[in-house]
C-alpha atoms as a PDB file:
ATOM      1  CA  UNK A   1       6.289 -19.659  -7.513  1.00  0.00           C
ATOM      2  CA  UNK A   2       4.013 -21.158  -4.732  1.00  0.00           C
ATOM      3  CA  UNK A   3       0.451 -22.613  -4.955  1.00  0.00           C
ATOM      4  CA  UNK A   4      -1.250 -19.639  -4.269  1.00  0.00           C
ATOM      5  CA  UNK A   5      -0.592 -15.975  -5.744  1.00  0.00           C
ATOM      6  CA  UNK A   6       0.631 -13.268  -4.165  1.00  0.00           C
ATOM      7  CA  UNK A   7      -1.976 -11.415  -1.618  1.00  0.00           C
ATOM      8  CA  UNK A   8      -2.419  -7.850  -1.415  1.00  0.00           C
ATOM      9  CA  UNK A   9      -2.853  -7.466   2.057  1.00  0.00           C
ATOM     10  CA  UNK A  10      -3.613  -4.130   2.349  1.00  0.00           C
ATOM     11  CA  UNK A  11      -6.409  -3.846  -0.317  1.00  0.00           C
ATOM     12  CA  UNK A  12      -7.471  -7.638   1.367  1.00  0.00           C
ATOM     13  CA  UNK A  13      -7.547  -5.899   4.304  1.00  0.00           C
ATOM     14  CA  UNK A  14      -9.502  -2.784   2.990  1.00  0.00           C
ATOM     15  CA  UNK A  15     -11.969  -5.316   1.545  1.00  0.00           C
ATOM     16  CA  UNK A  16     -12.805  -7.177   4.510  1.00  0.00           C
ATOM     17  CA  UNK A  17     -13.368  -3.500   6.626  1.00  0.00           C
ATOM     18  CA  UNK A  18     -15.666  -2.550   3.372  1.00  0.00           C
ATOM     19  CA  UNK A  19     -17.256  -5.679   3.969  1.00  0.00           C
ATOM     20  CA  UNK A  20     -17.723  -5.393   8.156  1.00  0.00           C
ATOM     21  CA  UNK A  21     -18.996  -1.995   7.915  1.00  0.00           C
ATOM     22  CA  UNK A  22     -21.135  -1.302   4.759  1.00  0.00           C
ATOM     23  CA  UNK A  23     -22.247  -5.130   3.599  1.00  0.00           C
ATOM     24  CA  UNK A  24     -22.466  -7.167   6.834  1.00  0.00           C
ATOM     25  CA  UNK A  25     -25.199  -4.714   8.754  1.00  0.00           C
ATOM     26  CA  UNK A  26     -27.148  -4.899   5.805  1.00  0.00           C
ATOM     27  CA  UNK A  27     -27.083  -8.431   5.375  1.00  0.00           C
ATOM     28  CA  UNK A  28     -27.885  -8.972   8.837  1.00  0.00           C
ATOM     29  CA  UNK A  29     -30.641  -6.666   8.501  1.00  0.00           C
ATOM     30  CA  UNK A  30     -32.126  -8.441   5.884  1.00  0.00           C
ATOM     31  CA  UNK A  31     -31.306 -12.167   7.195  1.00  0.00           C
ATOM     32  CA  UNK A  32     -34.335 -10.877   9.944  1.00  0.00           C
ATOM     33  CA  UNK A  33     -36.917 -10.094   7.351  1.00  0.00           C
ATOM     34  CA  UNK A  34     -40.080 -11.711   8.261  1.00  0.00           C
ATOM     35  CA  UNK A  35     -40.774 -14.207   5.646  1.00  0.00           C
ATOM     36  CA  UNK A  36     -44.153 -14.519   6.246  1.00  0.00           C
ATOM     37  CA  UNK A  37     -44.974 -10.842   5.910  1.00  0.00           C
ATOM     38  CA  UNK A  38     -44.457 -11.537   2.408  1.00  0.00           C
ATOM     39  CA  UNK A  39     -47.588 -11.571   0.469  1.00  0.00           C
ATOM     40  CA  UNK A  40     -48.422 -14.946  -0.842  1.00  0.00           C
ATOM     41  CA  UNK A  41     -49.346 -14.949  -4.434  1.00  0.00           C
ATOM     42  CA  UNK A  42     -53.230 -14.300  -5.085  1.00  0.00           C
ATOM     43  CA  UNK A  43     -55.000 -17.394  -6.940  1.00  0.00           C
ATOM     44  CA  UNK A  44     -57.707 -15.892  -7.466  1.00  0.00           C
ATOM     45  CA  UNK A  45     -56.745 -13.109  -9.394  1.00  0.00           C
ATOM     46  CA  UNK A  46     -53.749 -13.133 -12.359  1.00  0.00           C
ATOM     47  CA  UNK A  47     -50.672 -11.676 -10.620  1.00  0.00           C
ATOM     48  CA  UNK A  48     -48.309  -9.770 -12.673  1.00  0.00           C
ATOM     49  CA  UNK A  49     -44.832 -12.131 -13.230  1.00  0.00           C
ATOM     50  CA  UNK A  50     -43.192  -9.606 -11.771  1.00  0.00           C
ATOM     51  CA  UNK A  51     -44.697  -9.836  -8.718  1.00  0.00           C
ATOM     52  CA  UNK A  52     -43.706 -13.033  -8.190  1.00  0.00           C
ATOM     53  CA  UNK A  53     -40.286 -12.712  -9.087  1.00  0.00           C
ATOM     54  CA  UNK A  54     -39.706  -9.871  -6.545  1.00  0.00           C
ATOM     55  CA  UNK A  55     -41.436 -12.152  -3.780  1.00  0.00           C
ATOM     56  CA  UNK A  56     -39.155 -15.103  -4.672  1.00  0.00           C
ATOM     57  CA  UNK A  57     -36.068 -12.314  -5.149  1.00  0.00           C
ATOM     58  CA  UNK A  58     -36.799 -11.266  -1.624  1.00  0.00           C
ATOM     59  CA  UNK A  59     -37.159 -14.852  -0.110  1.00  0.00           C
ATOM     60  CA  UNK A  60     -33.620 -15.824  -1.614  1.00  0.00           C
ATOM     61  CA  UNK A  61     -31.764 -12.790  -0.833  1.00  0.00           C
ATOM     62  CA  UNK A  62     -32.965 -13.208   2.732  1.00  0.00           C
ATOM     63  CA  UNK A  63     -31.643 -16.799   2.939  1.00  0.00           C
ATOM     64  CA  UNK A  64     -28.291 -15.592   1.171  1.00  0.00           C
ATOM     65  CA  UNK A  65     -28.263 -12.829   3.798  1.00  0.00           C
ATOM     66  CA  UNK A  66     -29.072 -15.529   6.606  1.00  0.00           C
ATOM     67  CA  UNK A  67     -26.103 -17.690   5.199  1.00  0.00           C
ATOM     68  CA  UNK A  68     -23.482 -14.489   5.603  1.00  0.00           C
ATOM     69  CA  UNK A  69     -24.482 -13.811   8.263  1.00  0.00           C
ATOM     70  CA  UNK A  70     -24.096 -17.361   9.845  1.00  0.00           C
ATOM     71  CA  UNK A  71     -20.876 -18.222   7.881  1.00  0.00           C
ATOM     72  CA  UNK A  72     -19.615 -14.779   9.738  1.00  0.00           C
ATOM     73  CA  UNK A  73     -20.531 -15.415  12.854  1.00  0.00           C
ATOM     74  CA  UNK A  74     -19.205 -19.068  12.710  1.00  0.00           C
ATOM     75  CA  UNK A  75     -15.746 -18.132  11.644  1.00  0.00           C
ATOM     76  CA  UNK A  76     -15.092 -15.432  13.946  1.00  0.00           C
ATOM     77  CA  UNK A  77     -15.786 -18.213  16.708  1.00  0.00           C
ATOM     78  CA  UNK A  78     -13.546 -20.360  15.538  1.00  0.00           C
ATOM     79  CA  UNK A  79     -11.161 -18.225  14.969  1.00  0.00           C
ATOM     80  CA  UNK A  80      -7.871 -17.900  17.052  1.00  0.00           C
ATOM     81  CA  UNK A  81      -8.838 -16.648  20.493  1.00  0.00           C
ATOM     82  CA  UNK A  82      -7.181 -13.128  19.642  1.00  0.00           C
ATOM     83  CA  UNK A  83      -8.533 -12.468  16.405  1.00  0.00           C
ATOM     84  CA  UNK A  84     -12.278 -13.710  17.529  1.00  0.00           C
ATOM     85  CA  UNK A  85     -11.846 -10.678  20.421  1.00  0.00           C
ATOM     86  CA  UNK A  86     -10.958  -8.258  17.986  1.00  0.00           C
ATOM     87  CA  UNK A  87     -13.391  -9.168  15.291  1.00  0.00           C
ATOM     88  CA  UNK A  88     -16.203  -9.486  17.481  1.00  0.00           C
ATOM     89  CA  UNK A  89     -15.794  -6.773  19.518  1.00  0.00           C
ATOM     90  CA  UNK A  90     -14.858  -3.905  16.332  1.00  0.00           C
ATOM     91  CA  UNK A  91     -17.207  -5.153  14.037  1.00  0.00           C
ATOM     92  CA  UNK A  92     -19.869  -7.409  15.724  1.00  0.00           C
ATOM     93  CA  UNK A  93     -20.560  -5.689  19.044  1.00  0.00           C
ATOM     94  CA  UNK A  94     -19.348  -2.103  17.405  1.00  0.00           C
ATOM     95  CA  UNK A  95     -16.974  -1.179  20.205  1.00  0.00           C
ATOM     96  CA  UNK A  96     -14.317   1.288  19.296  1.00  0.00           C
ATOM     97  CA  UNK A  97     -10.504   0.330  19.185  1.00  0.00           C
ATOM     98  CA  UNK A  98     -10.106   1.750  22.053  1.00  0.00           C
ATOM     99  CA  UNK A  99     -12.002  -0.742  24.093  1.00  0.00           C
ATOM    100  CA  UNK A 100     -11.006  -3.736  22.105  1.00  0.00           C
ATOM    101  CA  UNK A 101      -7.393  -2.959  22.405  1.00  0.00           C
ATOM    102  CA  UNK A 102      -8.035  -2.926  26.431  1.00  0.00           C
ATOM    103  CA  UNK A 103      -9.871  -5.834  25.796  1.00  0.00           C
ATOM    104  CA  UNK A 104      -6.121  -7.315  24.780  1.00  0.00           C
ATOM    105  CA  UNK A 105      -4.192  -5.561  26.501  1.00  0.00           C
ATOM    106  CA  UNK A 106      -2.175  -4.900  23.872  1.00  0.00           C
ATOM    107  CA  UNK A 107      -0.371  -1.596  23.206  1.00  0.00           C
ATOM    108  CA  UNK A 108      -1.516   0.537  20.007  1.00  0.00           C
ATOM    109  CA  UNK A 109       0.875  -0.952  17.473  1.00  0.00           C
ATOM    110  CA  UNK A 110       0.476  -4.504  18.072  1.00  0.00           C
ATOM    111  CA  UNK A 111      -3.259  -4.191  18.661  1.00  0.00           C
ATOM    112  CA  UNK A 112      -2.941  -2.464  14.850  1.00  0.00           C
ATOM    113  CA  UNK A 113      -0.860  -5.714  13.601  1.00  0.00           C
ATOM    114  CA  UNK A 114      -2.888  -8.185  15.141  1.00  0.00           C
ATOM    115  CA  UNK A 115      -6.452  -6.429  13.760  1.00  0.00           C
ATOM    116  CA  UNK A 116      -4.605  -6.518  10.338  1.00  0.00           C
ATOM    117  CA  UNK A 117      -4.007 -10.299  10.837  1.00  0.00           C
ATOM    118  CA  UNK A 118      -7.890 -10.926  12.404  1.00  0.00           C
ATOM    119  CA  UNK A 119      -8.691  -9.918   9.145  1.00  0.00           C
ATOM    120  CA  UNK A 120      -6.580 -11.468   6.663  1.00  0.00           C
ATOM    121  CA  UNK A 121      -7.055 -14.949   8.694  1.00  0.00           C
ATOM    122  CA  UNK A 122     -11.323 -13.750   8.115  1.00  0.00           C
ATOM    123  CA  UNK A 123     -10.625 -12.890   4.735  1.00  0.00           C
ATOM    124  CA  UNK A 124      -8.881 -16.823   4.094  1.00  0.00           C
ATOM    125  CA  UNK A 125     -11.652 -18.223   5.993  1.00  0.00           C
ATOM    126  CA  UNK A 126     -14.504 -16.729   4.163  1.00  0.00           C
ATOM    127  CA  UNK A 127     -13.036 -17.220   1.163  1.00  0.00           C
ATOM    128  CA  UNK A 128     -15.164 -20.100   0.446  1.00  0.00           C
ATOM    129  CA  UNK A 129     -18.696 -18.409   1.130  1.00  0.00           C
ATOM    130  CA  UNK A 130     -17.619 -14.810  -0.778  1.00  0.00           C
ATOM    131  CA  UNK A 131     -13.672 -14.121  -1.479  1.00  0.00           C
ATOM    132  CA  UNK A 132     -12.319 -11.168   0.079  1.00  0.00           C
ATOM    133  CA  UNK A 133      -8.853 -11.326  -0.956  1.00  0.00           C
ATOM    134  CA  UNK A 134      -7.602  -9.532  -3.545  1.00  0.00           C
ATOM    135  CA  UNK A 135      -4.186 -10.333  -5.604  1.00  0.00           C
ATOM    136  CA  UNK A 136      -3.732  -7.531  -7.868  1.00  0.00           C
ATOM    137  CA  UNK A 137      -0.911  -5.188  -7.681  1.00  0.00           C
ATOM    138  CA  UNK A 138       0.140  -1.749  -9.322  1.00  0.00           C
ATOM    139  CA  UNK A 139       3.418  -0.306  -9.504  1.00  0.00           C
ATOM    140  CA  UNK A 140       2.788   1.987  -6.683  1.00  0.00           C
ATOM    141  CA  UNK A 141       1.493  -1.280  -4.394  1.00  0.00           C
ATOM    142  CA  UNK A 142       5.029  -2.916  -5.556  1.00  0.00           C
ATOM    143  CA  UNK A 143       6.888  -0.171  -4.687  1.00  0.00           C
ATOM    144  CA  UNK A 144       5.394  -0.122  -0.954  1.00  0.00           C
ATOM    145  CA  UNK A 145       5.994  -3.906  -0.236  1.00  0.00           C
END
């Protein structure tokens, strides 16, 4: 046994394309809110506590969304000069494989095996801002490897 469990690369892998296409355009959606359109509380009148817990809701979710969006950014450029292509080109700039793979100049199965490795090496790298990875296993995953 080794000091790490056993990854499950392909629902890691799953989890990091869930995370590229459905979380991070959100999050970098919200990480451009304009903070100051927010309406400051009113002194002069007794605001409802509910109010201000949406307004001060919105202002950290915004800087939570800012720091995603940041940490992702920062790890794709220090990533391996490979994966950063690949991950900024499929998921940042929202090129097709297609054009990334020219991009290589790799050939359709190793473009496949090094995209899978871009984002298991994104997946270990992020793991200390929101973890990816996943380690759980089911017969049927056992009987793949």
């Amino acid at each position: 046994m080794g000091m790490f469990p056993e990854l499950n690369k392909r629902k890691t892998i799953a989890n990091v394309k869930e995370y590229f296409e459905k979380d991070f355009p959100r999050l970098r959606a919200r990480s451009h809110m304009n903070l100051s359109s927010l309406q400051s509380p009113q002194f002069d009148s007794v605001p409802s506590h509910s109010n201000i817990n949406t307004q001060e809701n919105n202002i950290i979710s915004s800087i939570q969304a800012q720091e995603y969006v940041k940490e992702t950014y920062d790890i794709i450029n220090k990533s391996p000069r490979i994966y950063k292509i690949i991950l900024k080109n499929c998921y940042l700039l929202d090129q097709s494989n297609t054009v990334t793979m020219e991009l290589t100049g790799y050939e359709p199965s190793m473009f496949n095996v090094y995209k899978n490795r871009s984002l298991l090496h994104f997946a270990e790298m992020f793991q200390g801002i929101y973890d990816l990875s996943d380690y759980s296993y089911t017969d049927n995953d056992l009987k793949r490897v």
